[in-house]
Protein backbone atom coordinates (compact mmCIF):
# COMPACT_ATOMS: atom_id res chain seq x y z
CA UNK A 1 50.55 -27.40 -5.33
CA UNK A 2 51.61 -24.16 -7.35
CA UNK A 3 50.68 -20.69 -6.21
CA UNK A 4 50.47 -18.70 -8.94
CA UNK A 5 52.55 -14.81 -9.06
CA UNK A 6 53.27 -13.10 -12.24
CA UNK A 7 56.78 -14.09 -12.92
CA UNK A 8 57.27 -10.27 -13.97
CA UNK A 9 58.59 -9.98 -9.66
CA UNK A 10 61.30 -12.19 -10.10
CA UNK A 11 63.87 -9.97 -11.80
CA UNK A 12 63.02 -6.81 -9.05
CA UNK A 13 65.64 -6.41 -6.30
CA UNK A 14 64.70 -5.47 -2.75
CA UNK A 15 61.59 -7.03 -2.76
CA UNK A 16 59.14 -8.47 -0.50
CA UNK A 17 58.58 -12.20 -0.19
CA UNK A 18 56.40 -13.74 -2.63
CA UNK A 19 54.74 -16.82 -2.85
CA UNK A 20 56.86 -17.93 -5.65
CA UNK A 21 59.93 -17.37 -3.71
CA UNK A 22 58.48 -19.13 -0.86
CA UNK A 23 57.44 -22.33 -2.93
CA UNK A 24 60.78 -22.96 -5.08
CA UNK A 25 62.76 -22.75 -1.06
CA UNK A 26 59.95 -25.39 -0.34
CA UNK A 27 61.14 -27.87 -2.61
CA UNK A 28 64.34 -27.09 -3.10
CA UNK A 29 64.29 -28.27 1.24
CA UNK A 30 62.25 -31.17 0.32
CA UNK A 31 64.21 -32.70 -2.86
CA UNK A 32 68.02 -31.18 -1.39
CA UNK A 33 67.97 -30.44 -5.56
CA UNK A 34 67.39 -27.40 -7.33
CA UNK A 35 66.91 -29.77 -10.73
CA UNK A 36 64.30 -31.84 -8.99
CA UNK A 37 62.76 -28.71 -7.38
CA UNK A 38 62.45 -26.95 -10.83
CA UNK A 39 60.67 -30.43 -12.21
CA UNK A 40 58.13 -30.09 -9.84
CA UNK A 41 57.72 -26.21 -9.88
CA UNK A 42 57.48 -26.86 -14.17
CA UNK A 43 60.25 -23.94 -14.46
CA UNK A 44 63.79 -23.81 -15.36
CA UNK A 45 66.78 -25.13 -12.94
CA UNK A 46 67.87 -21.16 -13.65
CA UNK A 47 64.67 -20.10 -12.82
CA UNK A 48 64.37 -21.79 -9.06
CA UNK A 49 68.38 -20.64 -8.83
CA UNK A 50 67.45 -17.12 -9.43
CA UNK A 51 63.92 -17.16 -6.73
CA UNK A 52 66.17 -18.69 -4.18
CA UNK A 53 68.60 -16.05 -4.55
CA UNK A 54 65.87 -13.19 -4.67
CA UNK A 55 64.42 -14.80 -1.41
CA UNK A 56 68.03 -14.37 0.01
CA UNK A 57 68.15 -11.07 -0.99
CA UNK A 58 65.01 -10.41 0.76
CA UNK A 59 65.63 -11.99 3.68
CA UNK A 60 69.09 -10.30 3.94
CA UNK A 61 71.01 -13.82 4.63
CA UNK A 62 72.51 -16.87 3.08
CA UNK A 63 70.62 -19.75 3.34
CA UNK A 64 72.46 -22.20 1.57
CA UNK A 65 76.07 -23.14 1.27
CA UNK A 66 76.68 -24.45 -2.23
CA UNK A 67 79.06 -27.38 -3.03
CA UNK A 68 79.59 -28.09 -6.45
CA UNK A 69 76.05 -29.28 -7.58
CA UNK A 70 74.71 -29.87 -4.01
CA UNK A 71 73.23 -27.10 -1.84
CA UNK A 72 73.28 -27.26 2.04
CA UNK A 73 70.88 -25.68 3.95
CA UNK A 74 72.25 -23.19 7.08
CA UNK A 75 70.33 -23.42 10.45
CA UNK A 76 68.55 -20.04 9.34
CA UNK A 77 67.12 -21.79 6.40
CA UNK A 78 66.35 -25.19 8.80
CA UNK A 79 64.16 -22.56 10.64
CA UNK A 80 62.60 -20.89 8.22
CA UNK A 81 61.53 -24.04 6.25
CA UNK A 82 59.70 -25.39 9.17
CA UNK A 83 57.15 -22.47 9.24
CA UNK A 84 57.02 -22.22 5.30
CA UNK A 85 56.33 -25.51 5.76
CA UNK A 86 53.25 -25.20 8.19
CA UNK A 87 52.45 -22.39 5.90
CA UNK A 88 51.49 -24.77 2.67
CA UNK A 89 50.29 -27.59 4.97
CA UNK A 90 47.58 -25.50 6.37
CA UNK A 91 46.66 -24.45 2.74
CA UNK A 92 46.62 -28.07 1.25
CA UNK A 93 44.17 -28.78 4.80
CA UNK A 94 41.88 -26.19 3.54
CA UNK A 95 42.03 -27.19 0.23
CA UNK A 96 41.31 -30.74 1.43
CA UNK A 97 38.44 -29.43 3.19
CA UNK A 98 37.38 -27.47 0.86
CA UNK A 99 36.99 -30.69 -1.79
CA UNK A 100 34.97 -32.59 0.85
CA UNK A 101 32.65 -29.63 0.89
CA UNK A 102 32.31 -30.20 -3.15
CA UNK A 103 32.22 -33.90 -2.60
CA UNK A 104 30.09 -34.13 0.40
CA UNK A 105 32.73 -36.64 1.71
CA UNK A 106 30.00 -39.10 -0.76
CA UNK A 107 33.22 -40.38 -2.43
CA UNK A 108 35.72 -40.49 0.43
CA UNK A 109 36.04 -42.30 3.34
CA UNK A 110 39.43 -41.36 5.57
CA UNK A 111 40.12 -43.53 8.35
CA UNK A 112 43.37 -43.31 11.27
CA UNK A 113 44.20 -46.35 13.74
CA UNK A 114 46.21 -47.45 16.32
CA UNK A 115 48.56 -50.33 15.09
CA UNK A 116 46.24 -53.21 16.64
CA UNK A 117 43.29 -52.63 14.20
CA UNK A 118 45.26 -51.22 11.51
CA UNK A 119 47.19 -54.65 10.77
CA UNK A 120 44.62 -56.65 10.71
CA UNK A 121 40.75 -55.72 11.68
CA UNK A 122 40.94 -52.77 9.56
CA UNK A 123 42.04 -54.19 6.21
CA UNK A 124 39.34 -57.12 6.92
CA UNK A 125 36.57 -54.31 7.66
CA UNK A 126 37.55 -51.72 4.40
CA UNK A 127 37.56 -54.93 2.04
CA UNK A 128 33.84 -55.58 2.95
CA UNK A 129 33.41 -52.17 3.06
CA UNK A 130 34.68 -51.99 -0.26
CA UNK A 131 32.66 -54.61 -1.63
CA UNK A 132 29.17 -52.94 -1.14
CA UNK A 133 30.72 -48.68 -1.48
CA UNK A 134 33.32 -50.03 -4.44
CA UNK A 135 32.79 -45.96 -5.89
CA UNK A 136 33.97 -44.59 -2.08
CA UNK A 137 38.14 -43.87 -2.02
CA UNK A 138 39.19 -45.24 1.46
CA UNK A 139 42.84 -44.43 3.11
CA UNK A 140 44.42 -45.20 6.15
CA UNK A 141 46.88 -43.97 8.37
CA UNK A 142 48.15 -46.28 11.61
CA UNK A 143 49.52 -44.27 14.13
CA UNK A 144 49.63 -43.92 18.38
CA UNK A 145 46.33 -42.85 19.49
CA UNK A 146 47.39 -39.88 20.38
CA UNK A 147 47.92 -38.49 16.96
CA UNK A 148 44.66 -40.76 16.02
CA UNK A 149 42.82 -37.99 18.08
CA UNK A 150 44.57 -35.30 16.49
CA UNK A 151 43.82 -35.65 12.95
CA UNK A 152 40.22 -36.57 13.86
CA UNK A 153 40.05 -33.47 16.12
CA UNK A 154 41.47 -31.45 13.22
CA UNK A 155 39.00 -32.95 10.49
CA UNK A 156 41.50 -34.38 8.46
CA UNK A 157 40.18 -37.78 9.12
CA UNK A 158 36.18 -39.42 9.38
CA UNK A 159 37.12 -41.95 11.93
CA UNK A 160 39.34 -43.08 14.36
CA UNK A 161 40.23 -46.00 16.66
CA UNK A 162 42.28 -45.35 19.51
CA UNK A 163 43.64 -48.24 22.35
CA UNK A 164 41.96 -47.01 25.61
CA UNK A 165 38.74 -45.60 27.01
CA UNK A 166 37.93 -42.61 29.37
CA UNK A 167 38.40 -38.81 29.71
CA UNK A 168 38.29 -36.59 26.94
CA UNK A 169 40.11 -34.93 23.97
CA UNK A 170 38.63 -31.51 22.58
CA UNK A 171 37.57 -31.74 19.23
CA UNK A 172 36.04 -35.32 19.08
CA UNK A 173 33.75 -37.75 20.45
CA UNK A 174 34.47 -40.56 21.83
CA UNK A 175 32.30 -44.01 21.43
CA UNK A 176 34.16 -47.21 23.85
CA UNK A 177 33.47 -50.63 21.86
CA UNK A 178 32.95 -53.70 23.93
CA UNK A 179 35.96 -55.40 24.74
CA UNK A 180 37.23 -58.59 23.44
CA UNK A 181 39.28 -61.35 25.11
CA UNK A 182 42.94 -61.08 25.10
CA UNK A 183 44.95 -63.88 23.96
CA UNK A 184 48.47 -65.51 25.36
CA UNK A 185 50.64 -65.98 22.50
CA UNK A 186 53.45 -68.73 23.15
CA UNK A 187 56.33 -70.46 21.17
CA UNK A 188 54.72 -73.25 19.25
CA UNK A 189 57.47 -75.58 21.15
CA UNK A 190 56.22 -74.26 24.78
CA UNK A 191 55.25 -76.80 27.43
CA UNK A 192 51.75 -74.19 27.55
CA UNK A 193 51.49 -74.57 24.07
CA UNK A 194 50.05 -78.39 24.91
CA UNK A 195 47.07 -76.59 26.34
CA UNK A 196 43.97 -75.92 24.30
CA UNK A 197 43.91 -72.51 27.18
CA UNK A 198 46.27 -70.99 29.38
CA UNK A 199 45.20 -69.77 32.74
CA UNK A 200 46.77 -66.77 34.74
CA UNK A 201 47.88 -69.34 37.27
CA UNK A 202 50.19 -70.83 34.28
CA UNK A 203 52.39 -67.94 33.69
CA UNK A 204 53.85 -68.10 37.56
CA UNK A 205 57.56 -67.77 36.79
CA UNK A 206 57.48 -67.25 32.76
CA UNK A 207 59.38 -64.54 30.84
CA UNK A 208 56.81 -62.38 30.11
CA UNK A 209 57.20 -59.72 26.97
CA UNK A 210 55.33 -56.80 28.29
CA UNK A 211 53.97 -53.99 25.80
CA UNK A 212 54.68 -50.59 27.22
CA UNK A 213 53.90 -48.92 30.40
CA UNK A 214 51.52 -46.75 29.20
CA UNK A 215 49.48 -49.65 27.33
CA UNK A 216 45.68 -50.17 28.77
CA UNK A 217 46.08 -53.89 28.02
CA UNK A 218 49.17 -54.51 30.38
CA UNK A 219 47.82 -52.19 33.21
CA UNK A 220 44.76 -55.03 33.08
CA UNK A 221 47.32 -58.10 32.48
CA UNK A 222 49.13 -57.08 35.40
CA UNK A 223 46.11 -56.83 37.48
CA UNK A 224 45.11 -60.05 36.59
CA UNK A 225 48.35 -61.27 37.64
CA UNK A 226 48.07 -59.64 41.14
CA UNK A 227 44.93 -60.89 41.88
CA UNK A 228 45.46 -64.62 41.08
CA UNK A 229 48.83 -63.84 43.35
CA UNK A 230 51.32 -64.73 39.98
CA UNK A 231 54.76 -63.24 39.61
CA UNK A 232 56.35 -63.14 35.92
CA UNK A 233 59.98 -63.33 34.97
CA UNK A 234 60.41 -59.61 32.93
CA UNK A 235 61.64 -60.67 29.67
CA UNK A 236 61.73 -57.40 26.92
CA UNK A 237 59.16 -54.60 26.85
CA UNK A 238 58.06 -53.21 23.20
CA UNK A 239 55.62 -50.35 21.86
CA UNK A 240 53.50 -52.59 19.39
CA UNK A 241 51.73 -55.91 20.19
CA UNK A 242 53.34 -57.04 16.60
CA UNK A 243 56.52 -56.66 18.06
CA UNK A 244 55.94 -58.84 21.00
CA UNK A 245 54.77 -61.39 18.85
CA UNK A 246 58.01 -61.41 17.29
CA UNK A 247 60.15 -61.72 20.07
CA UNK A 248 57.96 -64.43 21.04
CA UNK A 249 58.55 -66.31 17.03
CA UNK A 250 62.45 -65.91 18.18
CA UNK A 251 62.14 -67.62 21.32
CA UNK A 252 62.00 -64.72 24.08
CA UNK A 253 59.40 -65.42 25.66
CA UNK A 254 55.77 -64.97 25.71
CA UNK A 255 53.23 -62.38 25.67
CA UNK A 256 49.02 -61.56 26.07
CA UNK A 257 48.03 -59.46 23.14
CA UNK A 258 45.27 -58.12 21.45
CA UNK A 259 43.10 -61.08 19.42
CA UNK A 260 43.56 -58.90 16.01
CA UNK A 261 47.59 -58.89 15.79
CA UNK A 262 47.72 -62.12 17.05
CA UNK A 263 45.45 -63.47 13.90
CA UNK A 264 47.00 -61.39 11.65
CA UNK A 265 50.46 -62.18 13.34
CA UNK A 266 50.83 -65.53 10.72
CA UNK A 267 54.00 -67.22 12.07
CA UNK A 268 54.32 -70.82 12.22
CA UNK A 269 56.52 -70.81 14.92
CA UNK A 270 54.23 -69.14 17.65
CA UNK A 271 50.70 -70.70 18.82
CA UNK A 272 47.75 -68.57 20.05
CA UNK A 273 45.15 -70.03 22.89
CA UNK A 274 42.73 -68.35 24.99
CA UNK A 275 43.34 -66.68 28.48
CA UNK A 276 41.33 -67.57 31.52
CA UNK A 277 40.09 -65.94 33.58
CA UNK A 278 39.52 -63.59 30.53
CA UNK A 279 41.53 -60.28 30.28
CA UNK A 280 39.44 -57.82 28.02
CA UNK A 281 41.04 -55.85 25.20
CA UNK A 282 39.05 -52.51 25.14
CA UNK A 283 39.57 -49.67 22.27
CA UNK A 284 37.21 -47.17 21.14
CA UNK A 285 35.84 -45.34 18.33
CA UNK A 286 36.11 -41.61 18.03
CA UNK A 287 34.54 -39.22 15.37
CA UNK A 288 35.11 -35.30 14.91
CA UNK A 289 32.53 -33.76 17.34
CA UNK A 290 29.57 -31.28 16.22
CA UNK A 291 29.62 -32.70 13.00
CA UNK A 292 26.79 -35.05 11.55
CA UNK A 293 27.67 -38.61 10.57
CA UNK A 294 27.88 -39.16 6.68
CA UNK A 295 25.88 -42.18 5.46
CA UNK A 296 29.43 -43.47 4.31
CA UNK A 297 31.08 -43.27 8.13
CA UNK A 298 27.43 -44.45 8.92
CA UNK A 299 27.90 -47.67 6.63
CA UNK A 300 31.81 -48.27 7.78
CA UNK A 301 30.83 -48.41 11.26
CA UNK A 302 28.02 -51.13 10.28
CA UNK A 303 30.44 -53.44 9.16
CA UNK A 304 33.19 -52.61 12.10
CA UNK A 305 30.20 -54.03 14.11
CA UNK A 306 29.70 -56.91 12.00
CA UNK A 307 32.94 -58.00 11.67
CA UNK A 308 33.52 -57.44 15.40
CA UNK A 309 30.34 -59.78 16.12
CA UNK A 310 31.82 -62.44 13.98
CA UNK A 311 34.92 -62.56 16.37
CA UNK A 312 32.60 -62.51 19.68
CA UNK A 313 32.62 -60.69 23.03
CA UNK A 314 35.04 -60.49 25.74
């Protein structure tokens, strides 16, 4: 993004900061190259040299140290490249939001998910989607669910899908989908794998690879296990439910996941069987609040229901 300044400013000393200034320190911080930087500015290596050098001037301090052809950046410029930075973020958000306004978000379709339904459900959902909207430009972006809520709270995304249900985030609206069943995934050479389903009774004295304290799914797995009186070995505790179901390929145990990264999870040396009694696997949808629903997000959710149908209830 170029912000245009008549390049009659550059040659003044003691001047103010300009945008121009601004942008060249931008990408010289990004690319660590003044060449690359003056590629994407469409200017002369001499010409980003001699901004960064007004923008020193008019800062009153040395922001880089040079070394031959490499420049390193000083704490001072560390600093001020982190608010420049916010700076042309928040422009390229309005600008963003500014092109839905022109689009009517008709041809765009922005979507941000926890790593469960990102791996797997989602790709399944936005290639039927696809099929029947092939004009609509879908993206998505897997990430925690706390940063799911904070691009949908922020409008930079349609629609969300976040790991847990309950209280409230400001800025969205939150819609719970039913919950599905859990599944225990096991080495394929397992004595449990013989079983066409494993029962919470089974896993009495098994290594157990947990997903992370904070995960809604083992809060109810370890419920389960208290109730029916059933005390696991602790084998290795991991962030994603993909991860688990690697450490159980290698041999380290196993683990109850959610049924979408366990389908998706294609490894011939783990098996997958159902859980009884059942332990439900419960996400939610969320949306940007006070705002109407496109027909597009309209459409998406359709088949997110549809496919979610096909695999059945909890």
């Amino acid at each position: 993004m170029l912000i245009a300044h008549s390049p009659s400013c550059e040659g003044h000393h003691g001047m103010q900061l300009n945008p121009r200034q601004l942008e060249a320190f931008r990408q010289v911080m990004r690319t660590g190259s003044m060449t690359l930087a003056a590629e994407l500015l469409e200017i002369s290596q001499p010409a980003v040299s001699r901004l960064i050098k007004d923008l020193e001037r008019a800062v009153g301090m040395r922001l880089f140290r040079r070394e031959g052809n490499r420049l390193i950046p000083g704490i001072e410029a560390e600093r001020l490249f982190r608010e420049v930075d916010r700076f042309y973020q928040g422009i390229e958000h309005v600008e963003r939001v500014a092109q839905d306004l022109k689009s009517a978000r008709i041809g765009t379709l922005r979507i941000a998910s926890i790593s469960a339904l990102g791996l797997g459900l989602l790709s399944e959902a936005i290639q039927r989607f696809s099929q029947s909207r092939p004009g609509v430009a879908t993206s998505l972006e897997v990430c925690p669910s706390l940063g799911v809520l904070e691009l949908t709270a922020a409008h930079q995304v349609d629609i969300g899908y976040i790991g847990f249900v309950g209280g409230e985030y400001p800025g969205v609206d939150i819609f719970p989908h039913p919950g599905v069943a859990a599944v225990c995934v096991l080495p394929r050479g397992h004595a449990l794998a013989r079983r066409k389903a494993v029962r919470i009774t089974d896993l009495q004295g098994q290594a157990l690879i947990s997903l992370h304290r904070g995960s809604p799914l083992r809060t109810r797995v370890e419920m389960a296990l208290a109730a029916a009186g059933v005390t696991c070995q602790p084998a290795v505790e991991t962030t994603f439910a993909h991860s688990a179901c690697s450490m159980v390929a290698a041999g380290l145990g196993i683990t109850v996941a959610d049924p979408f990264t366990a389908a998706h999870f294609r490894d011939p040396r783990i098996v997958v069987r159902p859980l009884v009694p059942t332990v439900p696997y419960i996400f939610s949808m969320v949306l940007p609040a006070h705002q109407p629903r496109s027909m597009v997000v309209n459409d998406f959710v359709q088949v997110m229901q549809g496919l979610l149908k096909d695999k059945g209830p909890a």
